[in-house]
C-alpha atoms as a PDB file:
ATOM      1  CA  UNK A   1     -19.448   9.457   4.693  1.00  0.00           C
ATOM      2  CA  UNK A   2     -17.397   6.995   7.056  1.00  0.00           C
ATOM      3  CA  UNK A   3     -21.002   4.402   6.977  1.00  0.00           C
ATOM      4  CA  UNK A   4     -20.424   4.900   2.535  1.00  0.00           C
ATOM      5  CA  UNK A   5     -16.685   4.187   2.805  1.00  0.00           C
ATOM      6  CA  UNK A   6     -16.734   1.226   4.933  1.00  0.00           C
ATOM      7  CA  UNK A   7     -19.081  -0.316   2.257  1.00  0.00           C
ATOM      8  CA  UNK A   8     -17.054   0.650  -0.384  1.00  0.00           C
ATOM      9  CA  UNK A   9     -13.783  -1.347   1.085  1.00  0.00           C
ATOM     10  CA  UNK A  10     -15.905  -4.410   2.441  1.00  0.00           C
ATOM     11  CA  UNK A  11     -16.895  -4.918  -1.595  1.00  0.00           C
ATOM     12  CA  UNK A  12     -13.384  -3.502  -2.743  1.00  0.00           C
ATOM     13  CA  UNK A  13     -12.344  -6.241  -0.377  1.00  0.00           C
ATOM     14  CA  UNK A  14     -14.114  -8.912  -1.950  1.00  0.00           C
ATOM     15  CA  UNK A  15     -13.537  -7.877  -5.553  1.00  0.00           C
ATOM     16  CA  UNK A  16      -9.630  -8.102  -5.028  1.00  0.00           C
ATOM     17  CA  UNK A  17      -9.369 -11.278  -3.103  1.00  0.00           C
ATOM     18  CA  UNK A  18     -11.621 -13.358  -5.446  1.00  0.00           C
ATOM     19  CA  UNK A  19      -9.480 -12.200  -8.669  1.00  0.00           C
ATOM     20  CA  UNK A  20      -6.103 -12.919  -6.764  1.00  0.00           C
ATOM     21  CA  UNK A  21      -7.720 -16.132  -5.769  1.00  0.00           C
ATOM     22  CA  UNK A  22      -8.480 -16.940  -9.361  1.00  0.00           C
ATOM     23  CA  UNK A  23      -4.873 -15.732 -10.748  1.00  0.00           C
ATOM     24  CA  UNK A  24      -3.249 -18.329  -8.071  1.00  0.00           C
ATOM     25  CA  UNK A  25      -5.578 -21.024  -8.401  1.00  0.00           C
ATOM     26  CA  UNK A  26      -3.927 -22.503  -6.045  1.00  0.00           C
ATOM     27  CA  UNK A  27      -4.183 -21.234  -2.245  1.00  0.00           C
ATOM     28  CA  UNK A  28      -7.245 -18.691  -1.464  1.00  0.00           C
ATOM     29  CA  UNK A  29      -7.559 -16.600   1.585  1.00  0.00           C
ATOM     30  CA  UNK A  30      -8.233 -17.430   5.067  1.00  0.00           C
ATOM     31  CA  UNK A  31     -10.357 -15.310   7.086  1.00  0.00           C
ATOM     32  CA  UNK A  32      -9.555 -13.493  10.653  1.00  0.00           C
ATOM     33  CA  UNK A  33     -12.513 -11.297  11.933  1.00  0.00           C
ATOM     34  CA  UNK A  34     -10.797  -9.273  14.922  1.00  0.00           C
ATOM     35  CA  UNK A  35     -12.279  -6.947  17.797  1.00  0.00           C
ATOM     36  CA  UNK A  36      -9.972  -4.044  19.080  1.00  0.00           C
ATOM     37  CA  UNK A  37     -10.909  -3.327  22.660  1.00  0.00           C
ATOM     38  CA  UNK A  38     -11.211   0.211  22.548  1.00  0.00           C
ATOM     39  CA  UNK A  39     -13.466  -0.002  19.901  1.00  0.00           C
ATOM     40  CA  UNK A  40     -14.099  -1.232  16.380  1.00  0.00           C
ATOM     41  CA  UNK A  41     -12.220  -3.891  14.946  1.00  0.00           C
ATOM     42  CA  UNK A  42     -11.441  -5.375  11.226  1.00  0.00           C
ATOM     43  CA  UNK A  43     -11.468  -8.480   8.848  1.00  0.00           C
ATOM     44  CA  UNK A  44      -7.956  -9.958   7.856  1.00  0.00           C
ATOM     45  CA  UNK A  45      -7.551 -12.135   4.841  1.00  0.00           C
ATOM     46  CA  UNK A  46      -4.374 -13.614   4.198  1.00  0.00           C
ATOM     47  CA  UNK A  47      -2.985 -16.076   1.917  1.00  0.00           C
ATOM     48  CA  UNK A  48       0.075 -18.269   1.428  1.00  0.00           C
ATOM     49  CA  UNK A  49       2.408 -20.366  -0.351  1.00  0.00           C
ATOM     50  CA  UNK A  50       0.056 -20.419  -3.365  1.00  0.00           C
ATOM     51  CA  UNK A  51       1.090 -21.446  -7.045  1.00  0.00           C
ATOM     52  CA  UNK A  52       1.650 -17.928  -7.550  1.00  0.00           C
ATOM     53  CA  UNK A  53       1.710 -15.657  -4.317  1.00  0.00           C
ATOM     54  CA  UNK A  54       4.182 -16.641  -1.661  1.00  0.00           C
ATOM     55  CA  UNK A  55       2.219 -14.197   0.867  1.00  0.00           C
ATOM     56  CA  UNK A  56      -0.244 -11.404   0.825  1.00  0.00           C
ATOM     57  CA  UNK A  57      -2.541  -9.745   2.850  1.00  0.00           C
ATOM     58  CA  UNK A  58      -6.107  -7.790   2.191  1.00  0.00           C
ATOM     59  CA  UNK A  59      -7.419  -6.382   5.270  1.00  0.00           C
ATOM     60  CA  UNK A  60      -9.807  -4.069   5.878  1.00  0.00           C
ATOM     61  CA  UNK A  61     -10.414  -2.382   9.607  1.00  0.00           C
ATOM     62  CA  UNK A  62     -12.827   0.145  10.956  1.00  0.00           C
ATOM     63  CA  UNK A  63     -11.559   1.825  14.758  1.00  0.00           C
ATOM     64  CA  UNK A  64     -13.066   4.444  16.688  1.00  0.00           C
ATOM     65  CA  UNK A  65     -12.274   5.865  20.221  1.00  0.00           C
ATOM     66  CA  UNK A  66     -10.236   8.292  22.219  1.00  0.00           C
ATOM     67  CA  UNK A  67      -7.363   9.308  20.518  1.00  0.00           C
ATOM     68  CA  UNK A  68      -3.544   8.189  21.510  1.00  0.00           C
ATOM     69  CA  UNK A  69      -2.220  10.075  23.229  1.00  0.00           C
ATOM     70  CA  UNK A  70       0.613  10.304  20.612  1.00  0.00           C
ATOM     71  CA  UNK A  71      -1.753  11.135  17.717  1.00  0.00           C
ATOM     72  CA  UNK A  72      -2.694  14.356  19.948  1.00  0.00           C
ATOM     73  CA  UNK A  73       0.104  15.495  19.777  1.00  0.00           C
ATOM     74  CA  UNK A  74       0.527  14.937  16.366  1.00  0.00           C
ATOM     75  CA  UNK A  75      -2.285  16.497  15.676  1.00  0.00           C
ATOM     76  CA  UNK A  76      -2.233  19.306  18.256  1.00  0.00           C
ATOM     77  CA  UNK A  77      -5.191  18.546  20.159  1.00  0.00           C
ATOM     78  CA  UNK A  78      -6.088  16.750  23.274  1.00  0.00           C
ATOM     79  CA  UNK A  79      -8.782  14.763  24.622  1.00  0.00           C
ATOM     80  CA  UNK A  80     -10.390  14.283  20.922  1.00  0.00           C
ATOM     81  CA  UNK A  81     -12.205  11.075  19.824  1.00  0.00           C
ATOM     82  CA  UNK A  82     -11.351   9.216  16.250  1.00  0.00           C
ATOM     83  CA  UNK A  83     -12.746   7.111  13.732  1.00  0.00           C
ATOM     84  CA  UNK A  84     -10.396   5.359  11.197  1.00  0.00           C
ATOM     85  CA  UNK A  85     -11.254   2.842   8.072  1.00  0.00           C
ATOM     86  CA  UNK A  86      -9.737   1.593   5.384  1.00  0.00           C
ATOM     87  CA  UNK A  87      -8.203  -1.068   3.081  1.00  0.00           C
ATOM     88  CA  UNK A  88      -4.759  -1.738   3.115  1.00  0.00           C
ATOM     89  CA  UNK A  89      -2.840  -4.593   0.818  1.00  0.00           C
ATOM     90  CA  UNK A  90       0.217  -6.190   0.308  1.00  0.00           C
ATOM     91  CA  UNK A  91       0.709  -8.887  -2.087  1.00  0.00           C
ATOM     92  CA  UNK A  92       4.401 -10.947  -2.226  1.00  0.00           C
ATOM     93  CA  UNK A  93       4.561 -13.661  -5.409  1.00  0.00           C
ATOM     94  CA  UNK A  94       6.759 -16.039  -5.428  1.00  0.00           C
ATOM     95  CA  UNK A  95       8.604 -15.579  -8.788  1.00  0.00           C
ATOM     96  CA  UNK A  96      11.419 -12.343  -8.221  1.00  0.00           C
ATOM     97  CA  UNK A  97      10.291 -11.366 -11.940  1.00  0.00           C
ATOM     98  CA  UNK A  98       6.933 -10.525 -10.577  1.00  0.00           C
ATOM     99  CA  UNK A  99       6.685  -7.081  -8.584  1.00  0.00           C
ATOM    100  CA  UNK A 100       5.609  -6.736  -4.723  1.00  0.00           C
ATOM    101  CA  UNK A 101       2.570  -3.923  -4.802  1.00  0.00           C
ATOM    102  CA  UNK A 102       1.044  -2.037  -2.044  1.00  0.00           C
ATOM    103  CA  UNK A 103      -2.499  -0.180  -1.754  1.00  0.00           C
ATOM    104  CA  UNK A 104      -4.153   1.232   0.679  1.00  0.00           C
ATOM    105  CA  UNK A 105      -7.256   3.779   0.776  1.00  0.00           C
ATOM    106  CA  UNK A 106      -8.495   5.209   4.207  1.00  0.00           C
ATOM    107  CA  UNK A 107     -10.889   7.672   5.835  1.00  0.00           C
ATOM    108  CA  UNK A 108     -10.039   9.491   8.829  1.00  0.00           C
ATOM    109  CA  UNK A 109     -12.502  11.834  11.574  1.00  0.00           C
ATOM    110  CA  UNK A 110     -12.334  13.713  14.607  1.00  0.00           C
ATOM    111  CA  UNK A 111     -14.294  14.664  17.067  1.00  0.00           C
ATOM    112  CA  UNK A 112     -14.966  17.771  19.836  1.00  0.00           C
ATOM    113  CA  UNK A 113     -16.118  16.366  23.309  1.00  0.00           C
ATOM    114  CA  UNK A 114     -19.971  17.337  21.951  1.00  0.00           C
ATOM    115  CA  UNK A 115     -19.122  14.723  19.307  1.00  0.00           C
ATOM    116  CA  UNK A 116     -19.006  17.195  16.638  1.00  0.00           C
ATOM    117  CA  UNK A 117     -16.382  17.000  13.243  1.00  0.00           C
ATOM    118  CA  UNK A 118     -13.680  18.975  13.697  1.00  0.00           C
ATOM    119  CA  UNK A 119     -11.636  17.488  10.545  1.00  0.00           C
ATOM    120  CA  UNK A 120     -12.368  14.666   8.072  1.00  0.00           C
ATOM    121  CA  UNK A 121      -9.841  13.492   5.102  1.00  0.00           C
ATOM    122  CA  UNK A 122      -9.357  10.627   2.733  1.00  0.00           C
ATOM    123  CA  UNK A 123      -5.849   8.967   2.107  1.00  0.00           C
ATOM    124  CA  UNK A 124      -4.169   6.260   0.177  1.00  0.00           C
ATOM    125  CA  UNK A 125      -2.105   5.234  -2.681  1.00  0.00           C
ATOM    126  CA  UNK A 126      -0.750   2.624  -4.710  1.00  0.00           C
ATOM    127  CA  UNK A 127       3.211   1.499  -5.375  1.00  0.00           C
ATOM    128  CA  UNK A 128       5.345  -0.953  -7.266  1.00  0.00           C
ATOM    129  CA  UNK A 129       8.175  -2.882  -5.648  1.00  0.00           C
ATOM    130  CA  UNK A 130      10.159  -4.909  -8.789  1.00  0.00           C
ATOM    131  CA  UNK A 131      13.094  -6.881  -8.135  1.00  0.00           C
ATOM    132  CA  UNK A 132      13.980  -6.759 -11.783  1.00  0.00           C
ATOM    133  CA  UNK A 133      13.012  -4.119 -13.849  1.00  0.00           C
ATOM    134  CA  UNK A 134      10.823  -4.221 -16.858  1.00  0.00           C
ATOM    135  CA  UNK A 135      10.112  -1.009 -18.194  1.00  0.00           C
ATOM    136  CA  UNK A 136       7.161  -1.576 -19.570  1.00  0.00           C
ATOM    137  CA  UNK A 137       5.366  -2.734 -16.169  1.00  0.00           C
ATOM    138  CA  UNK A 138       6.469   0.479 -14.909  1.00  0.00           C
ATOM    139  CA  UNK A 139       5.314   2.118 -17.708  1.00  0.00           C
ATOM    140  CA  UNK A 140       1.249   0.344 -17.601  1.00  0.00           C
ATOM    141  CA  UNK A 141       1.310   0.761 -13.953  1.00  0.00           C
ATOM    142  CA  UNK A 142       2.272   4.597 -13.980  1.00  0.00           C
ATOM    143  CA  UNK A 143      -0.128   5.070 -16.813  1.00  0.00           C
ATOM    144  CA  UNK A 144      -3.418   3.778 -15.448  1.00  0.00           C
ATOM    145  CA  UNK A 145      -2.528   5.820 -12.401  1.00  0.00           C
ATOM    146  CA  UNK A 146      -2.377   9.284 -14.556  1.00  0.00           C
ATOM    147  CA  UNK A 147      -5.806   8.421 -16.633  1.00  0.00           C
ATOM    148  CA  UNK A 148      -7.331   7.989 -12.669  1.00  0.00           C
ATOM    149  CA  UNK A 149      -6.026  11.138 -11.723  1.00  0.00           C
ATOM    150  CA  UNK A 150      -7.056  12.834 -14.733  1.00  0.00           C
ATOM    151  CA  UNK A 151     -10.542  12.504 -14.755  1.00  0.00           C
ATOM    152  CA  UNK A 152     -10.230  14.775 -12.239  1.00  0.00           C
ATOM    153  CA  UNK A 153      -7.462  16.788 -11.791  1.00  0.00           C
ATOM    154  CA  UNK A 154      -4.679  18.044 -14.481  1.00  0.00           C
ATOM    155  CA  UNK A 155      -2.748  18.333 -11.818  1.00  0.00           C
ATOM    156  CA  UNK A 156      -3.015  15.374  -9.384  1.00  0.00           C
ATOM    157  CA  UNK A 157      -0.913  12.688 -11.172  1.00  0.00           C
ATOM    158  CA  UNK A 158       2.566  14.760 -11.158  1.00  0.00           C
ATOM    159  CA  UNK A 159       1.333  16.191  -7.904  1.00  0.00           C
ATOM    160  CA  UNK A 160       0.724  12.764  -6.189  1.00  0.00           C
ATOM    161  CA  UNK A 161       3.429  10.956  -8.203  1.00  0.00           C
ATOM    162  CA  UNK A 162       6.162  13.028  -6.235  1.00  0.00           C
ATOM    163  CA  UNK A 163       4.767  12.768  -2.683  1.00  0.00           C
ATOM    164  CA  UNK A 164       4.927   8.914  -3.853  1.00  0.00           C
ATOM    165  CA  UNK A 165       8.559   9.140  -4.495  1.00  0.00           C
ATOM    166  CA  UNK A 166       9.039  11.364  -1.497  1.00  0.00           C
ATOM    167  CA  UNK A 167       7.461   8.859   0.597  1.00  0.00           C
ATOM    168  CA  UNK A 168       8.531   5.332   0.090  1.00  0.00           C
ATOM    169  CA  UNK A 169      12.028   6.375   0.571  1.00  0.00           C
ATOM    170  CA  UNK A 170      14.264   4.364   2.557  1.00  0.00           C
ATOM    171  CA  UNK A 171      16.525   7.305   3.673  1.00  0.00           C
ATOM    172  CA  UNK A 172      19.321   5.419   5.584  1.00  0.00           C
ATOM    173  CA  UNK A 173      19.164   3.656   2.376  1.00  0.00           C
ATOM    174  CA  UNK A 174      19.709   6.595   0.223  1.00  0.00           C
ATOM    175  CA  UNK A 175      16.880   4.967  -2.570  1.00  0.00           C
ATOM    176  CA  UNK A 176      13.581   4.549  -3.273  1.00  0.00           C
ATOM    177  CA  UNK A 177      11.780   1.648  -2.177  1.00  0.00           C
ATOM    178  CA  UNK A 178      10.687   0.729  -5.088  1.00  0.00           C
ATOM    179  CA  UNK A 179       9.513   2.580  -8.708  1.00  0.00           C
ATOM    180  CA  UNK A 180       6.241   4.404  -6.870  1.00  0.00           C
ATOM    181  CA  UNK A 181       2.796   5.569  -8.184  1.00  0.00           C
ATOM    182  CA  UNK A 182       1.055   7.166  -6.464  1.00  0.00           C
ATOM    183  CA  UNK A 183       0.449   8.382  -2.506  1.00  0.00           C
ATOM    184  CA  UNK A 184      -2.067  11.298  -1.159  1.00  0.00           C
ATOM    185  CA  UNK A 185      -2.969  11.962   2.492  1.00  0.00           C
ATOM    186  CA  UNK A 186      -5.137  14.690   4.037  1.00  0.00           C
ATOM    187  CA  UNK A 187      -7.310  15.067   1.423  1.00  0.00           C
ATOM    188  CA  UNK A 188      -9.967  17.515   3.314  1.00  0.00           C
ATOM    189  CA  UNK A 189     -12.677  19.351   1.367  1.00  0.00           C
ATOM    190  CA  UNK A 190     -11.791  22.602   0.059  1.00  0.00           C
ATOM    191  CA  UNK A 191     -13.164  25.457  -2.144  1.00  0.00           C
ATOM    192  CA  UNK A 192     -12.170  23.625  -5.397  1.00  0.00           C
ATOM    193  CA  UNK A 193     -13.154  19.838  -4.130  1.00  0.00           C
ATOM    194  CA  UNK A 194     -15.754  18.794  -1.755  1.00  0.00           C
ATOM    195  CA  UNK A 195     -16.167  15.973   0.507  1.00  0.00           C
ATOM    196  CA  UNK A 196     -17.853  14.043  -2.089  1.00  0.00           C
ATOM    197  CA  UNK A 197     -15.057  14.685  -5.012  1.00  0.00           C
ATOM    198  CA  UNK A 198     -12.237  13.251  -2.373  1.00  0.00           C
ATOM    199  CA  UNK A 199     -14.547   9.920  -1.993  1.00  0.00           C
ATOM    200  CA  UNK A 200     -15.448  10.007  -5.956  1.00  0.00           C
ATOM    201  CA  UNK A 201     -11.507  10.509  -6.595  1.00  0.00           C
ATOM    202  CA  UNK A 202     -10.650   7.957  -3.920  1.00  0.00           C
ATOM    203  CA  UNK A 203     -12.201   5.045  -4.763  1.00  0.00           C
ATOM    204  CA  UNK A 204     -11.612   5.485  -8.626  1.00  0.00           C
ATOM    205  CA  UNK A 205      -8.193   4.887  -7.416  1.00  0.00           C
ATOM    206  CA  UNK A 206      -9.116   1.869  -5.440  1.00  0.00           C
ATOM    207  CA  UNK A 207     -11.008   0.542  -8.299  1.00  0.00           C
ATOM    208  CA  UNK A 208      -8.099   0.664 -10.660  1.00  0.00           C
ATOM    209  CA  UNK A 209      -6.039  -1.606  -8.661  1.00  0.00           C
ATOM    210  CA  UNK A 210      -6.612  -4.497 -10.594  1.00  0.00           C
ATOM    211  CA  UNK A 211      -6.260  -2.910 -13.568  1.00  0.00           C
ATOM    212  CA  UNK A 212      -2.520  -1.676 -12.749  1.00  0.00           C
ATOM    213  CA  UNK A 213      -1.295  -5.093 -11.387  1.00  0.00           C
ATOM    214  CA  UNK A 214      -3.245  -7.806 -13.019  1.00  0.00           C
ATOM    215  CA  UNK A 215      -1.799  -7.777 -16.456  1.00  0.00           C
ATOM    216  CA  UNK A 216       1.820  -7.041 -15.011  1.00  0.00           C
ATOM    217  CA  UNK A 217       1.567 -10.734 -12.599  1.00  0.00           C
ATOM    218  CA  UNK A 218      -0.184 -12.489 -15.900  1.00  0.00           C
ATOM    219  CA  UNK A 219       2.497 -11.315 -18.018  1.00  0.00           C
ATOM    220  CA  UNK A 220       5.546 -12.583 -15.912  1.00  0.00           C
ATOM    221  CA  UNK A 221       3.804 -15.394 -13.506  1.00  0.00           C
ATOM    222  CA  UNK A 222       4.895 -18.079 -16.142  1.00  0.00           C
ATOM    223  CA  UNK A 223       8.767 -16.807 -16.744  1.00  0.00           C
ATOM    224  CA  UNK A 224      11.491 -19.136 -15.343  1.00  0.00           C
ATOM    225  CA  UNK A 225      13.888 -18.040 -12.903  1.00  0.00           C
ATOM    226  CA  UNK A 226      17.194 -19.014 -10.873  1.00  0.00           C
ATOM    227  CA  UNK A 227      18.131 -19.299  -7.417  1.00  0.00           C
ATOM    228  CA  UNK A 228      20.475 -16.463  -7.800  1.00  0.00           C
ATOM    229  CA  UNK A 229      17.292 -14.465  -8.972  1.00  0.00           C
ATOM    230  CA  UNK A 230      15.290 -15.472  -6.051  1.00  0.00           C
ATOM    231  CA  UNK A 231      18.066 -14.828  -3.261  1.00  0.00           C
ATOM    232  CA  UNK A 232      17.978 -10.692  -4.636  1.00  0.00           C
ATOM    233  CA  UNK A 233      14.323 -10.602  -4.206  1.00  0.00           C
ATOM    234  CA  UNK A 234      14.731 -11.854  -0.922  1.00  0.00           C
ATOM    235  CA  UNK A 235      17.956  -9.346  -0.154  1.00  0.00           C
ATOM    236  CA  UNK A 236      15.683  -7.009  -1.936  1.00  0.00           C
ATOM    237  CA  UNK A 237      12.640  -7.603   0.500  1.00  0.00           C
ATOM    238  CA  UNK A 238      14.655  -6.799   3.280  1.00  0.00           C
ATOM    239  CA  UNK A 239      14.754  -2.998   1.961  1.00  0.00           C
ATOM    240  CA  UNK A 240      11.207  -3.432   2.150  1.00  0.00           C
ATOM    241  CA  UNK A 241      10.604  -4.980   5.939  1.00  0.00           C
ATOM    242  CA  UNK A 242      13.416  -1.828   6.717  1.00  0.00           C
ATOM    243  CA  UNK A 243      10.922   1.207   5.129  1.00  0.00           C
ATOM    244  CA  UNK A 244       7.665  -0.502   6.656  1.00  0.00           C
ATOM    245  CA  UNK A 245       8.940  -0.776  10.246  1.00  0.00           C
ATOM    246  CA  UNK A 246      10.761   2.309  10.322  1.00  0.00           C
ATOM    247  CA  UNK A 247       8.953   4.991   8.236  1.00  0.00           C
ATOM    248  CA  UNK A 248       5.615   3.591   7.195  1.00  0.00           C
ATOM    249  CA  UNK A 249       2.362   5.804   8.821  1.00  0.00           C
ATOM    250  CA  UNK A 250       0.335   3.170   8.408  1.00  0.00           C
ATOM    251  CA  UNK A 251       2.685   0.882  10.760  1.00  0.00           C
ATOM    252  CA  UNK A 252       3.579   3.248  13.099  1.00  0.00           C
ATOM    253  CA  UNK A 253      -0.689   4.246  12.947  1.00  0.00           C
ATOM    254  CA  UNK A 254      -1.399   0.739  13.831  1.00  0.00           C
ATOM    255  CA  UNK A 255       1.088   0.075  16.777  1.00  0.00           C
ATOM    256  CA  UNK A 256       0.159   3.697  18.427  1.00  0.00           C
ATOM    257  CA  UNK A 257      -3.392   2.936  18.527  1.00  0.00           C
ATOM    258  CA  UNK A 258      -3.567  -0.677  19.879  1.00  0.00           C
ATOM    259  CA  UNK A 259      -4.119  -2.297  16.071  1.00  0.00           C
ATOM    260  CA  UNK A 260      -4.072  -5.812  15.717  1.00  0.00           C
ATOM    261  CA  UNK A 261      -0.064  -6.640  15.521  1.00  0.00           C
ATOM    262  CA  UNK A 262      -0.518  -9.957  13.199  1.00  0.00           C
ATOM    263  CA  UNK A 263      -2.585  -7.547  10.429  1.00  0.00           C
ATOM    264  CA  UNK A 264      -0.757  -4.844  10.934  1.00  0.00           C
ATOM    265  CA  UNK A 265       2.805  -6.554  10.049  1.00  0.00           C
ATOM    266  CA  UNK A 266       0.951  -9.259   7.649  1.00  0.00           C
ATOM    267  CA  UNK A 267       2.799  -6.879   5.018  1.00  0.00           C
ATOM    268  CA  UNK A 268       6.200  -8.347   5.950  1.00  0.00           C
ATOM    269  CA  UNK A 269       7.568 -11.409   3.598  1.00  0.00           C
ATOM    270  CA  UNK A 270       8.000 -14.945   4.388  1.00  0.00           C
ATOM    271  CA  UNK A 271      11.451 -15.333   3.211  1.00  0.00           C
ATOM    272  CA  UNK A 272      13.847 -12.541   3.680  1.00  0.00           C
ATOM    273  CA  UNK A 273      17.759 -12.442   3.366  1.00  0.00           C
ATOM    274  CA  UNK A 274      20.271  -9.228   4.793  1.00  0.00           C
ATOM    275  CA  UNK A 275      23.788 -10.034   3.223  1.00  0.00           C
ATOM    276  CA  UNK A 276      26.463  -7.826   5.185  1.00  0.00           C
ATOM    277  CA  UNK A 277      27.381  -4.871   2.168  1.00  0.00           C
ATOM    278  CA  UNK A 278      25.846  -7.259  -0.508  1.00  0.00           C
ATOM    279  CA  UNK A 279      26.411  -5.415  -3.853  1.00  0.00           C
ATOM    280  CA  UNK A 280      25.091  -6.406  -7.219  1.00  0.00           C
ATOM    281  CA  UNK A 281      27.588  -6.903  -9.973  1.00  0.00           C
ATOM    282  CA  UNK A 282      28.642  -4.223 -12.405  1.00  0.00           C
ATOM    283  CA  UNK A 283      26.213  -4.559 -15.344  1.00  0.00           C
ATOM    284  CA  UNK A 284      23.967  -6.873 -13.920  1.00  0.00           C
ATOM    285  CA  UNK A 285      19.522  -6.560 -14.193  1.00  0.00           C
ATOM    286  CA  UNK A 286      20.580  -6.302 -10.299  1.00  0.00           C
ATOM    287  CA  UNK A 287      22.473  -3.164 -10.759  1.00  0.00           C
ATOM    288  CA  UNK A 288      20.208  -1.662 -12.970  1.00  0.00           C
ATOM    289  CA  UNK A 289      16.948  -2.060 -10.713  1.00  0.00           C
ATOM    290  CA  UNK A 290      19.275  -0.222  -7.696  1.00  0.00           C
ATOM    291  CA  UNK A 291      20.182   2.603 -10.268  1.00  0.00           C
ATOM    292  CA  UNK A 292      16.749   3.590 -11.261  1.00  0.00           C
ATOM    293  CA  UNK A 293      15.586   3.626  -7.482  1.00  0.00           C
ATOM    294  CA  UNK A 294      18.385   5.959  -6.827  1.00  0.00           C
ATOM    295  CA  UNK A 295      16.768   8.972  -8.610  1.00  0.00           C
ATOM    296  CA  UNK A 296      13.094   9.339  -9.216  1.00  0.00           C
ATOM    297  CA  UNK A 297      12.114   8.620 -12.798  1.00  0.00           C
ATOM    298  CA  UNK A 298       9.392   9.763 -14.940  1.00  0.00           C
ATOM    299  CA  UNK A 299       7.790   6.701 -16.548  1.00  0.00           C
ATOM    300  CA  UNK A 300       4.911   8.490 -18.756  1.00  0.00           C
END
């Protein structure tokens, strides 16, 4: 399973950075092939100031070795070897009227001192941040997230739509971080799904991608905006460097076992602004984005 996954996100990989590529044309990705000394390593792709994405990252990684000793006691165990893959994006565009997104899709194992699998799971998701709200984004991405989920479970797009809003909560914030999707983790085989139906379900996810943010980024790329619109994205991306380096997993995974810092915080933007008790005026687009992410809304 873990050789078939790490082929799927090397291709996934290349799919998404060569139609990103052609949406900027403009900037295209530069490549960072990376070693992590304990074992493993990864292949970073990053690009900036383009026409149409101010920064964004698509890395993939693949780690193995003794586990941290902070993970084992997360976990409960001690002395157990890992292995860990997976894709993880972040793309920031320029324009405030076009949304930040975040994916990532992962496969996790552990091992008994004979080398043996003791537990195996699949994770991911995918998430919208707008800075101003259109509806109907929210409405195409949500939707192409609950056909995905219904091909093969009736249950798995409310199910995985709520640990989404759960999730990217900034809680010293008191609101979401942005209008969700959808976010699963430890998905082990079980009587009702095997190994196999977590992989098929998995990457039907990570093949969607495209489908859920393409249109939204061809539909608003063009729009003109102000400099008063651009300084609340950046206020706006602060909320988002505040979630990542304070609640995200996949951060705090990354600096506990000895990841590669510059991939690991790639997903932080370029240009970011924290105005002391900055509050958007009454009736504004600016008030209405920070009312919806106040209480989790059902787009479908």
């Amino acid at each position: 399973m873990k050789e078939k996954f790490q082929k799927y996100i090397q291709e996934l990989q290349n799919t998404i950075c060569s139609k990103l590529e052609a949406i900027d044309g403009s900037a295209t990705f530069q490549e960072d092939l990376w070693q992590r000394k304990e074992g493993g390593g990864g292949r970073t792709r990053v690009i900036e100031n383009g026409a149409v994405f101010e920064k964004g990252g698509v890395n993939i990684s693949s780690v193995h070795g003794k586990l941290p000793e902070a993970l084992q006691k997360n976990f409960g165990v001690s002395d157990s070897n890992f292995f860990a893959c997976g894709l993880s994006l972040v793309i920031h565009p320029k324009s405030p009227l076009v949304p930040t997104v975040h994916a990532n899709w992962r496969y996790f194992e552990m091992y008994d001192e004979q080398g043996n699998i003791v537990t195996q799971w699949f994770g991911g998701g995918q998430d919208l941040t707008p800075y101003y709200l259109f509806e109907e984004d929210a409405v195409h991405f949500h939707k192409i997230c609950k056909e995905v989920c219904d091909k093969h479970s009736p249950e798995f797009y409310s199910k995985y739509k709520k640990r989404c809003d759960e999730y990217f909560y900034n809680a010293h914030r008191n609101e979401a971080r942005g209008i969700g999707g959808l976010f699963f983790d430890y998905l082990k085989e079980t009587a009702d799904f095997s190994l196999e139906d977590r992989y098929n379900f998995v990457t039907e996810v990570g093949n969607s991608f495209l489908t859920c943010y393409v249109p939204i980024v061809e539909k608003r790329k063009s729009l003109s905006y102000t400099i008063t619109q651009r300084n609340w994205q950046e206020i706006r991306r602060g909320r988002y460097v505040e979630f990542n380096l304070v609640h995200d997993k996949g951060t705090l995974f990354g600096l506990k076992t000895n990841g590669r810092i510059e991939s690991i915080l790639m997903s932080l933007p370029p240009h970011v602004q924290w105005q002391y008790n900055h509050t958007p005026e009454k009736g504004s687009e600016e008030e209405k984005l920070v009312h919806v992410l106040q209480q989790p809304k059902n787009w479908i």
